[in-house]
Protein backbone atom coordinates (compact mmCIF):
# COMPACT_ATOMS: atom_id res chain seq x y z
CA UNK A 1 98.16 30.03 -0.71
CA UNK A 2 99.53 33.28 -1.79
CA UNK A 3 100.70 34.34 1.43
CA UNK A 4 102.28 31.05 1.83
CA UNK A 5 104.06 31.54 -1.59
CA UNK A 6 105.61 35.13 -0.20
CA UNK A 7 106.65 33.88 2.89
CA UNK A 8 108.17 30.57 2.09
CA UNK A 9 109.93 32.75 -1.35
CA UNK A 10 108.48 30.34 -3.84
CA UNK A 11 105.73 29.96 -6.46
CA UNK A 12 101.85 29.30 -5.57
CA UNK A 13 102.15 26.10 -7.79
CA UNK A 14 104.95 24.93 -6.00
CA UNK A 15 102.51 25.58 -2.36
CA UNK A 16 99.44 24.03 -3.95
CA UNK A 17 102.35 21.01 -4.75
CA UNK A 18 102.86 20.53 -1.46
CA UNK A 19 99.70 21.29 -0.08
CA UNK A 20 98.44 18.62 -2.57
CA UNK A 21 101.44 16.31 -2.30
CA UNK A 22 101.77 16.01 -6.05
CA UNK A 23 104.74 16.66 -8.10
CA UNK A 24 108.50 17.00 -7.65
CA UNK A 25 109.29 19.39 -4.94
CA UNK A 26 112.70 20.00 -3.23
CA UNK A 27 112.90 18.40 0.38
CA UNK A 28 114.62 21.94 1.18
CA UNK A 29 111.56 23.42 -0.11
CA UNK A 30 109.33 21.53 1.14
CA UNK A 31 110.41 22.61 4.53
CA UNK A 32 110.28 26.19 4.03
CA UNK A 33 107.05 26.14 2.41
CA UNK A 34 105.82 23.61 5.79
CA UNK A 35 107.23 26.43 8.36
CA UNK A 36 105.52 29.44 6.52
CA UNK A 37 102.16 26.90 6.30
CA UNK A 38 102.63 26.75 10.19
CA UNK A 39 103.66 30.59 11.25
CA UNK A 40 100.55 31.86 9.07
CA UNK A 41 97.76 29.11 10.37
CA UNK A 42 96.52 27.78 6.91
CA UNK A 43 93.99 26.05 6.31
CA UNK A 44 93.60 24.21 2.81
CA UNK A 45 90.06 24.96 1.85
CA UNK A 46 88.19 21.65 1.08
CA UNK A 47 85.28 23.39 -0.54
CA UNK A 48 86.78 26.50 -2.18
CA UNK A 49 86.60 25.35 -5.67
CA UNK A 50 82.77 25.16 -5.01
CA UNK A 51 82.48 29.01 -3.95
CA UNK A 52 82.72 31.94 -5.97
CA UNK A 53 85.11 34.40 -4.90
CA UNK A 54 83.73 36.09 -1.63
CA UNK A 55 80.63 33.89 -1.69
CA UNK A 56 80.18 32.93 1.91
CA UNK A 57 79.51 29.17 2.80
CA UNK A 58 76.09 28.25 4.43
CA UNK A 59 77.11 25.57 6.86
CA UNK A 60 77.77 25.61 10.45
CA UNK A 61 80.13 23.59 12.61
CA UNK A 62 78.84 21.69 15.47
CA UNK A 63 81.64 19.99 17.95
CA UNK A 64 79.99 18.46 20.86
CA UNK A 65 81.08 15.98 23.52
CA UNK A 66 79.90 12.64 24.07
CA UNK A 67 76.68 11.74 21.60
CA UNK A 68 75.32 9.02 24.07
CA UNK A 69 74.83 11.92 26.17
CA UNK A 70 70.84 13.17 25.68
CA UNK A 71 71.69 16.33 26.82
CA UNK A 72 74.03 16.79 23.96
CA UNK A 73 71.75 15.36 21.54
CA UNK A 74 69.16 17.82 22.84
CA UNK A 75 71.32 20.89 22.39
CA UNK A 76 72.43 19.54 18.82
CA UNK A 77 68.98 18.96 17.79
CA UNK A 78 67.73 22.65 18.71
CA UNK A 79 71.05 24.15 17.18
CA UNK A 80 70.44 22.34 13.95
CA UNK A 81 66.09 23.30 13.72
CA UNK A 82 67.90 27.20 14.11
CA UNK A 83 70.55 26.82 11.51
CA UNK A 84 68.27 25.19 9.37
CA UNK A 85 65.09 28.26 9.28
CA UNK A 86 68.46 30.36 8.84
CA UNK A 87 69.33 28.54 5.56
CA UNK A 88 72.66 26.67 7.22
CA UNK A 89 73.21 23.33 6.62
CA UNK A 90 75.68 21.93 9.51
CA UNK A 91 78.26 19.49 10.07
CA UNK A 92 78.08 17.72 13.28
CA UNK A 93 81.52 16.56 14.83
CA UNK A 94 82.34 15.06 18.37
CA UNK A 95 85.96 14.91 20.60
CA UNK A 96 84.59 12.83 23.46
CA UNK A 97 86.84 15.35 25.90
CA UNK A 98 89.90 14.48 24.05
CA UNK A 99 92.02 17.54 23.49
CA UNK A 100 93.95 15.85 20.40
CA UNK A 101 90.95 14.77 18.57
CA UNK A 102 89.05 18.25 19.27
CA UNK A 103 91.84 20.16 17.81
CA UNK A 104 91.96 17.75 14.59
CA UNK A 105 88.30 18.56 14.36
CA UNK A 106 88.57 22.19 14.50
CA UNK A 107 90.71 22.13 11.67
CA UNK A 108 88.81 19.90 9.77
CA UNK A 109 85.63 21.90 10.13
CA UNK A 110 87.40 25.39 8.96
CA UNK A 111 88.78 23.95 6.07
CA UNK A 112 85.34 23.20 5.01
CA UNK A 113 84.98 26.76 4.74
CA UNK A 114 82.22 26.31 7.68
CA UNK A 115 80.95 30.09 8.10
CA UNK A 116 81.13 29.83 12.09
CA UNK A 117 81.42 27.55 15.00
CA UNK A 118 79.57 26.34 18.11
CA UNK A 119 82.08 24.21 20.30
CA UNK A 120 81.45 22.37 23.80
CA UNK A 121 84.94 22.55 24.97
CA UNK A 122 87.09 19.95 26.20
CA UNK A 123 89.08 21.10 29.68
CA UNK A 124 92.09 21.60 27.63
CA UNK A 125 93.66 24.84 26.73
CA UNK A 126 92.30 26.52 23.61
CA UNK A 127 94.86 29.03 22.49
CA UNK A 128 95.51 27.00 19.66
CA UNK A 129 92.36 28.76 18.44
CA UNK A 130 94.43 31.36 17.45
CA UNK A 131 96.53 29.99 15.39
CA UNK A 132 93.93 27.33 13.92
CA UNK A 133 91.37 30.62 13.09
CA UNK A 134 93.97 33.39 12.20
CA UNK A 135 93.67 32.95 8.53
CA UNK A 136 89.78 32.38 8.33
CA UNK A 137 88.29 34.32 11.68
CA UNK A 138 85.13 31.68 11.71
CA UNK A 139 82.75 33.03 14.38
CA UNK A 140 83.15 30.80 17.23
CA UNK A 141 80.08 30.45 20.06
CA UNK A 142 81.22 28.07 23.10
CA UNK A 143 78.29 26.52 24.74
CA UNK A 144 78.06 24.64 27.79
CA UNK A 145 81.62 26.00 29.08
CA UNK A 146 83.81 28.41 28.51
CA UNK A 147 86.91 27.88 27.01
CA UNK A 148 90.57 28.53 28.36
CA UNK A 149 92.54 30.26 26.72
CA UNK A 150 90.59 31.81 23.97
CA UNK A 151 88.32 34.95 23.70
CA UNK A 152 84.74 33.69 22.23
CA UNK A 153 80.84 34.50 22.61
CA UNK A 154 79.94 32.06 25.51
CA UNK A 155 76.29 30.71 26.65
CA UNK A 156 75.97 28.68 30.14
CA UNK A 157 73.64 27.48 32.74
CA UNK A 158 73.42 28.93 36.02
CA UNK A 159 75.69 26.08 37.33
CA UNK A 160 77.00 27.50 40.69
CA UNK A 161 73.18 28.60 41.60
CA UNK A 162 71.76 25.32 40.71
CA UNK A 163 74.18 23.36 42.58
CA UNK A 164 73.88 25.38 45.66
CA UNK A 165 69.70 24.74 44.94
CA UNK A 166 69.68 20.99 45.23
CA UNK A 167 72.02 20.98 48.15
CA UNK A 168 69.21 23.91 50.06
CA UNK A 169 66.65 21.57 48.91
CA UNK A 170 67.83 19.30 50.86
CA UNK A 171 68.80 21.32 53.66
CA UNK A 172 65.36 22.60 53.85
CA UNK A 173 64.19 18.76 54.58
CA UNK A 174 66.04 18.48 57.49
CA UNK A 175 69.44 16.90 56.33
CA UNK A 176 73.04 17.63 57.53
CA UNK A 177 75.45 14.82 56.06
CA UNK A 178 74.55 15.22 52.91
CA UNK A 179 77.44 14.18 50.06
CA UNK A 180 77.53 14.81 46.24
CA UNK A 181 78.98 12.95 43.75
CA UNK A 182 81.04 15.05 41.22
CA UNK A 183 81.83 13.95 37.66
CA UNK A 184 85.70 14.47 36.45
CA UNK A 185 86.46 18.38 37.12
CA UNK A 186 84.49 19.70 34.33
CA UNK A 187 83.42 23.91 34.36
CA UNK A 188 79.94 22.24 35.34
CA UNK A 189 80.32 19.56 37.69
CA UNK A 190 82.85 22.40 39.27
CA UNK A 191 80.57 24.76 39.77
CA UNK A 192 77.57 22.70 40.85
CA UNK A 193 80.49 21.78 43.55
CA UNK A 194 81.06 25.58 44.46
CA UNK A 195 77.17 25.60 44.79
CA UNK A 196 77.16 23.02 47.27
CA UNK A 197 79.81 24.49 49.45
CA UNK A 198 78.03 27.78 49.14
CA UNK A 199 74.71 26.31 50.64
CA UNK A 200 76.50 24.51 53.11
CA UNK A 201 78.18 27.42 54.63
CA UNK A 202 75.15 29.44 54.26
CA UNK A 203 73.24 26.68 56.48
CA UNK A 204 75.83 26.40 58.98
CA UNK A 205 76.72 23.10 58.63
CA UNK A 206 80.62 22.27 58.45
CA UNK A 207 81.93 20.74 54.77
CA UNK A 208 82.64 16.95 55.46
CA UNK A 209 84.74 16.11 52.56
CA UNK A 210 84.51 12.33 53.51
CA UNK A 211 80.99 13.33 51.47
CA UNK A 212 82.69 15.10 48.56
CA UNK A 213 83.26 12.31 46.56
CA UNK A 214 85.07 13.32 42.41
CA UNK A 215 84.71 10.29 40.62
CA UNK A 216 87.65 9.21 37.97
CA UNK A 217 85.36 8.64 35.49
CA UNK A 218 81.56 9.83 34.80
CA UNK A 219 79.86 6.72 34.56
CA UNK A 220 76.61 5.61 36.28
CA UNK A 221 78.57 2.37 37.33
CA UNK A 222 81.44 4.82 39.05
CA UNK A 223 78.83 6.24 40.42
CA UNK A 224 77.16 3.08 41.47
CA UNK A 225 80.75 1.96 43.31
CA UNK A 226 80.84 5.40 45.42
CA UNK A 227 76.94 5.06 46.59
CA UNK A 228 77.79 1.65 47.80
CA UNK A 229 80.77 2.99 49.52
CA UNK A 230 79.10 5.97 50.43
CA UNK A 231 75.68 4.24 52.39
CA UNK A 232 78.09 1.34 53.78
CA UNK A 233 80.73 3.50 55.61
CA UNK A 234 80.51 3.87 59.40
CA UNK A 235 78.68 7.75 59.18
CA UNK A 236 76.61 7.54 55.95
CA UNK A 237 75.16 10.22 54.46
CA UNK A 238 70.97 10.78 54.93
CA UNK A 239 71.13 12.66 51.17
CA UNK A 240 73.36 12.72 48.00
CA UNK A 241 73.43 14.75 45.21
CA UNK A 242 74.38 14.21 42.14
CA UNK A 243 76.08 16.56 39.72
CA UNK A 244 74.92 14.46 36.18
CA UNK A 245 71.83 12.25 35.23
CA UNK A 246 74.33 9.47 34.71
CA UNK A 247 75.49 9.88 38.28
CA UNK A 248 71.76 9.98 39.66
CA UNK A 249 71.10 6.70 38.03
CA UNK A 250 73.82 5.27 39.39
CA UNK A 251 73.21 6.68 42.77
CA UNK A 252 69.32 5.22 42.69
CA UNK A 253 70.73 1.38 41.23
CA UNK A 254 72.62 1.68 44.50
CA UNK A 255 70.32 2.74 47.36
CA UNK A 256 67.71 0.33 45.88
CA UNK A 257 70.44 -2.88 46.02
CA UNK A 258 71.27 -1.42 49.47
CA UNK A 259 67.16 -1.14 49.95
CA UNK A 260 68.46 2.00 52.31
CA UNK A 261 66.23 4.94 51.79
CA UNK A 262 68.61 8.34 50.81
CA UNK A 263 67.66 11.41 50.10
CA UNK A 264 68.49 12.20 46.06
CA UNK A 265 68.68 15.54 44.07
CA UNK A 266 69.74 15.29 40.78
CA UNK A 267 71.59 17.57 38.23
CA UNK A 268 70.07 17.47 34.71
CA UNK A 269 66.74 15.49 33.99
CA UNK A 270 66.03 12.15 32.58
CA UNK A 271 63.58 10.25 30.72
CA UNK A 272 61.49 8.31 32.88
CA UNK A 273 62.62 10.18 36.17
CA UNK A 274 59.26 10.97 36.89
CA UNK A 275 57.54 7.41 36.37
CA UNK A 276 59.82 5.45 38.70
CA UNK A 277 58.56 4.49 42.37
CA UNK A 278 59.91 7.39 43.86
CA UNK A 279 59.76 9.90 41.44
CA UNK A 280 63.91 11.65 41.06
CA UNK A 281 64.06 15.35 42.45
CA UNK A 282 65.81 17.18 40.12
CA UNK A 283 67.63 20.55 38.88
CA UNK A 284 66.88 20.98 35.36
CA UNK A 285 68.13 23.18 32.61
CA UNK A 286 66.16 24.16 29.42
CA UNK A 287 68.75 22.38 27.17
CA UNK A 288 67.15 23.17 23.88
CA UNK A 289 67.09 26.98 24.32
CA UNK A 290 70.97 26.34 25.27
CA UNK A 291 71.67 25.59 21.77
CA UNK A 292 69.46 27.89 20.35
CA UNK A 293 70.70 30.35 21.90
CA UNK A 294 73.72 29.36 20.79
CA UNK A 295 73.24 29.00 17.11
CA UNK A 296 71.16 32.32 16.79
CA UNK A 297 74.24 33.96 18.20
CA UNK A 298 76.60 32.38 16.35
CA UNK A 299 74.17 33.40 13.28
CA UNK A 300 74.33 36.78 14.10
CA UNK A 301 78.00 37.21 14.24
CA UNK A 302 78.22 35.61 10.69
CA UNK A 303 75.84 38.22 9.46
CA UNK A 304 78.57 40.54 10.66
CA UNK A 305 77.57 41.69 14.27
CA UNK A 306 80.46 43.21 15.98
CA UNK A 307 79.31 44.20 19.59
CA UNK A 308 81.70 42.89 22.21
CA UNK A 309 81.46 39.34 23.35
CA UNK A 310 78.72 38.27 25.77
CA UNK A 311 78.68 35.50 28.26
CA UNK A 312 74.86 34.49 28.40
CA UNK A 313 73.69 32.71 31.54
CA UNK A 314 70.32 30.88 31.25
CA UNK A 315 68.36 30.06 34.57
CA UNK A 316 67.83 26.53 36.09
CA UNK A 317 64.99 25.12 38.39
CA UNK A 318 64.23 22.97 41.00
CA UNK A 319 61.85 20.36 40.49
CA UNK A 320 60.92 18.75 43.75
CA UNK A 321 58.96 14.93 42.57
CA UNK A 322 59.73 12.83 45.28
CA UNK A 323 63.07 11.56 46.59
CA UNK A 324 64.77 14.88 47.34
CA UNK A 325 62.04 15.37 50.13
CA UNK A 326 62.45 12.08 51.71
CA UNK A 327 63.20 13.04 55.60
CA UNK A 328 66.38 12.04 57.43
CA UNK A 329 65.64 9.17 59.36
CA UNK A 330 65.19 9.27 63.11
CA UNK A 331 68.40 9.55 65.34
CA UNK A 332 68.68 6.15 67.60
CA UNK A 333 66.78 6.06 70.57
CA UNK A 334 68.83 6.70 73.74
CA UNK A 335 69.91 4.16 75.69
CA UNK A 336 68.17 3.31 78.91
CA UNK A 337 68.90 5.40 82.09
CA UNK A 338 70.94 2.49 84.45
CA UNK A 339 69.43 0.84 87.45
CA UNK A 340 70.30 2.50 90.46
């Protein structure tokens, strides 16, 4: 609030005024004391009064994407058993991949006075980091993507490698049309996409991209839709694979409506994947040491580590239970030599 007070040329009192909104202050005022509020990137500290001067708060920030998701709910629940032995409590927030909301959040969270941040980043662009942080400089960890647009500790799966796993999988069992269903251009689903393309060339087998199907939205009924449209068409494919669990359920509530048998490979495991009729073929992640891995990093750099930042790429694997070993079926028989 000081700083504010130089800039704008006025009073602390008449900042914490404003800040506040209590008290007479002059509209002309107001307005200079708004701009310097803006060009510094303050942050009204919610807890403040709380912390003695230079006292350090022990909570973390957690901003995740959609909760419904159990792979988020898996990385948040690993995060938070780290912060906790640490001594952090942590607030949990969510954008649901809205840019607007996400940024609201972020502000929210550092005027808390949280002592650092692990974000799952929408696809917007995150300069405004900058701006948000330049008064505080929380720690920041991005997990599960990068970010654009801002310089941060990152931790990932091997997205591109797993992608390119399934779709040799599958390759390996004989198919050639073989089409994947990508979720709305994520960093994942993106690179699980550049993995398929990369296995595909590496096999020899032309890209169709009547198979490359991007979905709108990342539902398991959008992904239901394109199956249907997918196993119905004049070529259909002999194998799919699917860049999200909710796209592989989708993909299997088709093919068994259709009752046509399809190769499936799966991106991320589910509960129960292993218990169905065909058992799923999947690539799986260890989700749990994602957010570990996150939160001990993020824990470090509050306890003031200053080595450069470090993208951290944690291995996936190939889990082969059933469906993505399903053959491709026979080709038609030929037709009869004629009469002479």
């Amino acid at each position: 609030m000081r700083d504010v007070a130089e800039r704008a040329g006025v009073a602390v009192v008449t900042v914490s005024r404003v800040v506040n909104g209590v008290g007479a202050v002059r509209e002309e005022t107001v307005g200079r004391v708004v701009a310097a509020i803006h060009a510094i990137g303050y942050q009204r500290n919610e807890i403040a009064r709380s912390l003695r001067p230079g006292q350090n708060s022990m909570t973390i920030g957690l901003l995740l994407g959609d909760l419904t998701n159990p792979f988020y709910a898996s990385l948040a629940k690993a995060a938070v058993e780290v912060a906790n032995r640490a001594g952090y409590a942590v607030l949990l927030s969510t954008a649901d991949e809205d840019p607007d909301v996400e940024r609201r959040a972020v502000g929210e969270l550092i005027g808390r006075r949280v002592a650092g941040l692990i974000i799952v980043p929408d696809q917007g662009d995150h300069a405004f980091l900058d701006q948000v942080n330049a008064h505080d400089q929380v720690p920041i960890v991005f997990v599960d993507r990068p970010a654009t647009g801002a310089e941060a500790d990152v931790v990932v799966v091997d997205n591109e490698g797993g992608g390119a796993a399934a779709t040799q999988h599958l390759i390996d069992h004989g198919h050639h049309r073989i089409a994947i269903l990508v979720a709305p251009s994520y960093y994942t689903t993106g690179r699980r996409l550049r993995g398929y393309r990369k296995a595909l060339r590496r096999g020899g087998i032309p890209a169709d991209e009547d198979l490359v199907v991007t979905l709108r939205r990342g539902t398991t009924d959008d992904a239901s839709a394109a199956t249907h449209a997918l196993l119905t068409s004049a070529r259909p494919p002999t194998a799919i694979f699917s860049t999200t669990g909710f796209l592989t359920e989708g993909v299997l509530r088709a093919s068994r409506r259709l009752s046509v048998p399809v190769a499936v490979v799966g991106f991320d495991d589910f509960k129960l994947a292993d218990m169905l009729p065909t058992p799923v073929t999947v690539v799986t992640s260890d989700t749990e040491e994602l957010g570990r891995r996150a939160a001990r990093l993020l824990i470090d750099r509050v306890g003031g580590e200053a080595a450069p930042f470090r993208r951290t790429v944690l291995p996936v694997r190939l889990i082969a239970r059933g469906t993505g070993e399903l053959p491709p079926p026979p080709p038609p028989p030929s037709p009869p030599p004629n009469s002479p």
